[in-house]
Protein backbone atom coordinates (compact mmCIF):
# COMPACT_ATOMS: atom_id res chain seq x y z
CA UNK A 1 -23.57 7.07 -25.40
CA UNK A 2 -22.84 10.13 -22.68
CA UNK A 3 -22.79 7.40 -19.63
CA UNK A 4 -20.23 5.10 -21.81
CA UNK A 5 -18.21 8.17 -22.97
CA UNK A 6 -18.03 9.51 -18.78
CA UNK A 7 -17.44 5.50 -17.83
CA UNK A 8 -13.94 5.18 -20.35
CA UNK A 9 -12.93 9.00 -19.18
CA UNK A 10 -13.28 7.87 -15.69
CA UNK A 11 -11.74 4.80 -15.97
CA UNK A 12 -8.39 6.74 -17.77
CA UNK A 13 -8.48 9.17 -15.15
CA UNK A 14 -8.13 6.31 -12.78
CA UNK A 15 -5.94 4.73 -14.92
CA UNK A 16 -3.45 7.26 -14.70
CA UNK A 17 -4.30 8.58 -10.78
CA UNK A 18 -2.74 4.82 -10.13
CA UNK A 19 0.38 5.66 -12.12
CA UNK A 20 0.80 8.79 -10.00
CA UNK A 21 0.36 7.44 -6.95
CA UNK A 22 2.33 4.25 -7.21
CA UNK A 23 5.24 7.16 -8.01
CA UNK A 24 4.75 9.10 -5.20
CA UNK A 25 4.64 6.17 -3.37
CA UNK A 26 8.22 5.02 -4.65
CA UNK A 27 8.87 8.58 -4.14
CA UNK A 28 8.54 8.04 -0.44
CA UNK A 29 10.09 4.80 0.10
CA UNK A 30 13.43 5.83 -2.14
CA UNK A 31 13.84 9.16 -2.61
CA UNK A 32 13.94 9.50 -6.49
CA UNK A 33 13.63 13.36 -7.94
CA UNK A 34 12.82 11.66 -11.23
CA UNK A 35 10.13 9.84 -10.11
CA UNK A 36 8.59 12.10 -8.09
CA UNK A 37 8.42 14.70 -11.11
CA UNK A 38 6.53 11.88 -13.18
CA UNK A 39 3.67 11.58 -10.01
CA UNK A 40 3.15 15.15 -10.52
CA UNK A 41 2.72 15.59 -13.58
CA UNK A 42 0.61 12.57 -14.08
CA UNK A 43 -1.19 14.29 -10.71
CA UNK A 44 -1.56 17.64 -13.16
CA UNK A 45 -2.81 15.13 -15.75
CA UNK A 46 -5.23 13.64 -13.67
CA UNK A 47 -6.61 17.10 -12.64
CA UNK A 48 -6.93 18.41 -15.99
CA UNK A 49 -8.76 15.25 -17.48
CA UNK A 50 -10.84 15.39 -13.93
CA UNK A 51 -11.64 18.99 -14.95
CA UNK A 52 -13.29 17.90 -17.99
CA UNK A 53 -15.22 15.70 -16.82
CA UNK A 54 -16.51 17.85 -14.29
CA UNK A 55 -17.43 20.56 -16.70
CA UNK A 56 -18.82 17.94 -19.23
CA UNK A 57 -20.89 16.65 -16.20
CA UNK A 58 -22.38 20.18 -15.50
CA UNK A 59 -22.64 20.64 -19.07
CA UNK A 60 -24.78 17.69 -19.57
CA UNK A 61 -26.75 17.78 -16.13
CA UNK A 62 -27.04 21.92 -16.07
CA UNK A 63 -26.46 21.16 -12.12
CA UNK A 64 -23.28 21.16 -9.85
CA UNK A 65 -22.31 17.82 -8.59
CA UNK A 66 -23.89 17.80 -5.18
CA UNK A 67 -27.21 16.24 -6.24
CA UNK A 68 -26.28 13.05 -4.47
CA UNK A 69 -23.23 11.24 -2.60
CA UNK A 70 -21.46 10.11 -5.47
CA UNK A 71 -22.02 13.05 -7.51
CA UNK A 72 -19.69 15.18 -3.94
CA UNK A 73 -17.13 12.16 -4.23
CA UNK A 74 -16.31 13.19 -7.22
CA UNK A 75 -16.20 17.05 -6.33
CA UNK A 76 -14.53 16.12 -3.35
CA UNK A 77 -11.69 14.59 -5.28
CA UNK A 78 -11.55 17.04 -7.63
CA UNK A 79 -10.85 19.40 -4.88
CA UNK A 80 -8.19 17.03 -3.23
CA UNK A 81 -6.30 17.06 -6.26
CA UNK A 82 -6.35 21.03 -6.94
CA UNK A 83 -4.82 20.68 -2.91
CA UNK A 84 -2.28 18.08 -3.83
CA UNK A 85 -0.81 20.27 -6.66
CA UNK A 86 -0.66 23.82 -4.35
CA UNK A 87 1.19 21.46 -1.69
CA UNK A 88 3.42 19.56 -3.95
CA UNK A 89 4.52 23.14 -5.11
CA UNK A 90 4.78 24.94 -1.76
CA UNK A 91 6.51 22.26 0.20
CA UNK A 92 7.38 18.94 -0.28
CA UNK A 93 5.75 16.62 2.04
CA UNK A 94 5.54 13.67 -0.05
CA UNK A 95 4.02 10.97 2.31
CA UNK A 96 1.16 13.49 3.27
CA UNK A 97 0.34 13.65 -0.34
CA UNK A 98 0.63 9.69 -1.06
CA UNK A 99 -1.85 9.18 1.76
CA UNK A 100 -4.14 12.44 0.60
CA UNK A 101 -4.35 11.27 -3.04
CA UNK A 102 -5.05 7.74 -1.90
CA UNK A 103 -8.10 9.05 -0.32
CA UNK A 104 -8.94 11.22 -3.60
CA UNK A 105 -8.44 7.80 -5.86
CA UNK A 106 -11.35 5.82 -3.44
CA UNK A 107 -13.32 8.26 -3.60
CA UNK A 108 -13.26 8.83 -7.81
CA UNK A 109 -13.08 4.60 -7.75
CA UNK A 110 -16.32 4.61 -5.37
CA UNK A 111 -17.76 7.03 -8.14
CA UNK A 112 -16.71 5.35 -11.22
CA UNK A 113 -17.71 1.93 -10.33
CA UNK A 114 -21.11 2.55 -8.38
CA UNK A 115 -23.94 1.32 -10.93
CA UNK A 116 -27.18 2.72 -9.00
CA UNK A 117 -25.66 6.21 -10.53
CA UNK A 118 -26.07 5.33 -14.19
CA UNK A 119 -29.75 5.17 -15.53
CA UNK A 120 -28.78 2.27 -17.88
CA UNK A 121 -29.45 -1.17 -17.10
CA UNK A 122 -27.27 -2.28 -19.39
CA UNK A 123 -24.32 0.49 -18.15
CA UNK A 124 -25.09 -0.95 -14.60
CA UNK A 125 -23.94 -4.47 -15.63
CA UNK A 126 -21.09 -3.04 -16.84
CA UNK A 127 -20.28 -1.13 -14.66
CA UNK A 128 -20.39 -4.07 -12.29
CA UNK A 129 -18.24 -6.81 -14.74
CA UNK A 130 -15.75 -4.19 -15.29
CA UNK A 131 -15.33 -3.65 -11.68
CA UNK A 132 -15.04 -7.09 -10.90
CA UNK A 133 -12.26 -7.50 -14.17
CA UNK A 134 -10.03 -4.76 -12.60
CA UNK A 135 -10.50 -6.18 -8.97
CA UNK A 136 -9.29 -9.53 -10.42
CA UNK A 137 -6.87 -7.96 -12.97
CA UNK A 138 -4.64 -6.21 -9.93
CA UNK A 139 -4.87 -9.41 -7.85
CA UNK A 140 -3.53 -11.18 -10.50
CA UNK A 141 -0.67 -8.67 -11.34
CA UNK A 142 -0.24 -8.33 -7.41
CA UNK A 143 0.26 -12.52 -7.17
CA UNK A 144 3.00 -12.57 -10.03
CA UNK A 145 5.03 -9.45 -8.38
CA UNK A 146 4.95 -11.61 -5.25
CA UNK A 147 5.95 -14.42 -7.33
CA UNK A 148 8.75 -13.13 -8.99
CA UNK A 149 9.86 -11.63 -5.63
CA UNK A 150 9.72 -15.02 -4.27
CA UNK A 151 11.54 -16.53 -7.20
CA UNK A 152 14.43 -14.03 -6.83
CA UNK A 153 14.60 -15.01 -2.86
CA UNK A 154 15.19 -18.32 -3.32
CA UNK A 155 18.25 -17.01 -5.68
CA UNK A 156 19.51 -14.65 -3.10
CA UNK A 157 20.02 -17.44 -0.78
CA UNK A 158 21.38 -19.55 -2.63
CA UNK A 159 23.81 -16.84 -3.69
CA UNK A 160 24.26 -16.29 0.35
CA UNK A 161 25.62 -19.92 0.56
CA UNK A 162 27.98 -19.97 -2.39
CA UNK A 163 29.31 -16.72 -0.79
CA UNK A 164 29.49 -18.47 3.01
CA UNK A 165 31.25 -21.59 1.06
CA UNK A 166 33.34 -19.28 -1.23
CA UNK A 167 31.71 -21.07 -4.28
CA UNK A 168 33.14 -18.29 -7.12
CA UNK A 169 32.26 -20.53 -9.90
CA UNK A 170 30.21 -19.47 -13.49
CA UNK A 171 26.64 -19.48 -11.89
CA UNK A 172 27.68 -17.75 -8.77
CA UNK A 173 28.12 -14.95 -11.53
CA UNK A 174 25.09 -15.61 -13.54
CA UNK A 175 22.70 -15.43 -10.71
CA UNK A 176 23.95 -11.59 -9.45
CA UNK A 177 24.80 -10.36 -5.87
CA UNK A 178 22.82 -10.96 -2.93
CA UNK A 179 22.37 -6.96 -3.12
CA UNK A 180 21.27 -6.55 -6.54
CA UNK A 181 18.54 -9.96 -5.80
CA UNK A 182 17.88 -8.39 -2.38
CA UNK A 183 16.43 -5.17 -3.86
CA UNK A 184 14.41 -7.07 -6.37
CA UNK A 185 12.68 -8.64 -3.72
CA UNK A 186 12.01 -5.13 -2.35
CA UNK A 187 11.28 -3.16 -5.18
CA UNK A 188 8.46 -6.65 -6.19
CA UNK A 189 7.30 -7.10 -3.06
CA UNK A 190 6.05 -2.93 -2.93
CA UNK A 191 4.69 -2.69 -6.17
CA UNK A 192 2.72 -6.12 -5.68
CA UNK A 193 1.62 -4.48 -1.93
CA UNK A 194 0.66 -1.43 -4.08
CA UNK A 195 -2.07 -3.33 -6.86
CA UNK A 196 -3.23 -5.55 -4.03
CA UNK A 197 -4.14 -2.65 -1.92
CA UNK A 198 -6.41 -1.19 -4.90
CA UNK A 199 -7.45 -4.58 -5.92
CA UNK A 200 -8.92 -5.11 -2.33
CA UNK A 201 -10.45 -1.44 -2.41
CA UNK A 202 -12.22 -1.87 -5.76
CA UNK A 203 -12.85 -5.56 -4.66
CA UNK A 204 -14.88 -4.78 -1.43
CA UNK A 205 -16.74 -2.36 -3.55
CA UNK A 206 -17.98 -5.08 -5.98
CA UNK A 207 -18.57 -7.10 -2.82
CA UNK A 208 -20.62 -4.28 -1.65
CA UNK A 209 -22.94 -3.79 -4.52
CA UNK A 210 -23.36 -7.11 -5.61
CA UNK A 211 -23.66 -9.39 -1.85
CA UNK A 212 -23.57 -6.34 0.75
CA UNK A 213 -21.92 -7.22 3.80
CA UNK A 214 -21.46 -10.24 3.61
CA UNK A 215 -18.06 -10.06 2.18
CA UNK A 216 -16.75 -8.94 5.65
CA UNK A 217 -17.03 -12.53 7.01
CA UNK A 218 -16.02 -14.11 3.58
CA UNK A 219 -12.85 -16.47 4.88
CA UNK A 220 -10.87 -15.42 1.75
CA UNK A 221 -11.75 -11.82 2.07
CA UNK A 222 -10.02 -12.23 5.94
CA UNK A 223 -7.05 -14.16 4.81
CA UNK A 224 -6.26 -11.52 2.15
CA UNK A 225 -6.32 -8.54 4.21
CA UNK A 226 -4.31 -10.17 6.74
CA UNK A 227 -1.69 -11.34 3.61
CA UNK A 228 -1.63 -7.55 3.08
CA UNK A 229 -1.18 -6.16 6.32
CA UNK A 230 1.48 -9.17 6.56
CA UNK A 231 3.61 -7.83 3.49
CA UNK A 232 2.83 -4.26 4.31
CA UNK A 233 4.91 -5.01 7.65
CA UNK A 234 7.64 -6.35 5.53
CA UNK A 235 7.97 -3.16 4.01
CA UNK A 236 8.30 -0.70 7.08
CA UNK A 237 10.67 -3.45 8.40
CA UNK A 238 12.71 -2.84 5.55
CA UNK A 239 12.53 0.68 5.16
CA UNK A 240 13.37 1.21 8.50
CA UNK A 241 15.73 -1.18 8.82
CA UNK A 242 14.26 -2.83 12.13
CA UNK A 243 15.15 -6.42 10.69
CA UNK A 244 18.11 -7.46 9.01
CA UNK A 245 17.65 -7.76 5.55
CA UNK A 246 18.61 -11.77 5.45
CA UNK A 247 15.83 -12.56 7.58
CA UNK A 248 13.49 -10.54 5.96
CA UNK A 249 14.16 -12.55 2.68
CA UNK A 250 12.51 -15.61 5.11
CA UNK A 251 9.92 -13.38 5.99
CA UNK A 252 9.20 -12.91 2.26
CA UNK A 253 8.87 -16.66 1.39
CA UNK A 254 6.84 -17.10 4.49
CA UNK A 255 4.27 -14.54 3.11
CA UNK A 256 4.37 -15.83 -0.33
CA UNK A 257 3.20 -19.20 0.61
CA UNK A 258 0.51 -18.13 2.75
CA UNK A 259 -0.55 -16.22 -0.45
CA UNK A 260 -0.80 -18.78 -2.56
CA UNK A 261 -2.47 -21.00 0.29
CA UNK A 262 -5.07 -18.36 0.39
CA UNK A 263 -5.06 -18.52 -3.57
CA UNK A 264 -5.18 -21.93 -4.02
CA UNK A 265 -7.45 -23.08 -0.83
CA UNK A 266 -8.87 -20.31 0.72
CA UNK A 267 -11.08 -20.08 -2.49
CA UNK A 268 -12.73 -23.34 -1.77
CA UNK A 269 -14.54 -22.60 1.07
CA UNK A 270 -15.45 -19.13 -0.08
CA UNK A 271 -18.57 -18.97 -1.32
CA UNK A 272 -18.31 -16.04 -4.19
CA UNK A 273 -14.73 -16.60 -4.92
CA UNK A 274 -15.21 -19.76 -6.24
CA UNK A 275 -17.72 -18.37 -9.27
CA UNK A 276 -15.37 -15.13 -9.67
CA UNK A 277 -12.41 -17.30 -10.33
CA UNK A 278 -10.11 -16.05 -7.76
């Protein structure tokens, strides 16, 4: 009952670490005050329920967490939060502490989700279906962001002709601007970059425990991480402007097939994706 109690705190802790993260990840990309004020406060959040945990660990165990590896991921996360929040109120270096607290979310992920720690059989199981649900769960949410930003690309350029033929009739202003439809591709594309990136890291994890390294040479497991990089270099083209936005919107399309290439055919040569599902 004390291992399933930890497991759910965990997984809210994690729950809500995401939330913060993906903020001060927005945070970065478009500076937003309001935003940023939700990540920290979800970050104080996150601390405080980490806290307890902690303390109901040592309460439980009558030992520090440093018995084992797991046991100082979780310290060591602990302690990367507590550094966040000083930083976050001394200066404000926002990027540092996206790529900080991404560290501090593996690492409480690594410990959440590892079954050799629980003494349960049946909590190991779990542990390992549950891990495998989220993993699949993100991916999921990752592929309709893409979709949607896909979907909304295909409008813009249709928009981009009526505007080049000076077609002003009642769908030109049904669909939107090419501006408004531009920055829904955007604002898609990074939160679907953001929920693959965690699916992959909780992913490799289940990989890990359940086939070991295997996974590395998996063809899917390749294609996806190149997908990722792919879109991730759609964003810093974007941000920084090094493309023009109306090629970037081909750039987008481009990626979204090749993810649903790797969705759709990729699995069939990949030996544990085809008995996960995806």
């Amino acid at each position: 009952m004390q291992e399933f109690l930890f497991i759910r705190l965990n997984e809210l802790i994690l729950l809500i670490y995401l939330l913060s993260i993906a903020c001060y990840f927005f945070d970065f990309v478009r500076k937003n005050h309001r935003i940023k004020t939700i990540g920290f406060v979800t970050l104080g959040v996150v601390w405080m329920l980490q806290t307890i945990s902690l303390s109901l660990y040592i309460n439980v165990t009558k030992q520090i967490p440093l018995g084992n590896i797991f046991d100082v991921f979780f310290a060591l996360a602990w302690l990367i939060i507590s550094i966040s929040i000083v930083i976050s109120v001394i200066k404000q270096i926002n990027l540092s502490i996206f790529l900080f607290n991404i560290i501090g979310f593996l690492l409480i992920a690594v410990n959440t989700f590892q079954p050799m720690r629980y003494q349960s059989t049946g909590e190991k199981l779990n542990i390992i279906n549950e891990l495998l649900i989220v993993h699949i769960s993100f991916a999921v949410i990752s592929y309709a962001l893409f979709a949607f930003a896909f979907v909304n690309c295909i409008l813009y350029l249709i928009q981009y002709n009526n505007l080049k033929q000076k077609k002003f009739d009642q769908k030109y202003f049904r669909i939107g601007s090419v501006a408004t439809l531009e920055q829904v591709v955007f604002y898609s594309s990074l939160i679907g970059f953001t929920f693959i990136i965690f699916s992959i890291i909780l992913g490799a994890q289940w990989g890990f425990n359940t086939l070991g390294g295997y996974i590395l040479i998996d063809p899917k497991v390749i294609m996806s991480l190149i997908i990722t990089l792919l879109y991730g270099i759609y964003l810093i083209f974007r941000v920084k402007k090094i493309i023009n936005k109306h090629k970037l919107i081909y750039f987008n399309i481009i990626l979204f097939c090749l993810s649903m290439i790797n969705l759709f055919f990729a699995s069939h040569i990949s030996d544990f994706h085809q008995w996960t599902g995806i």
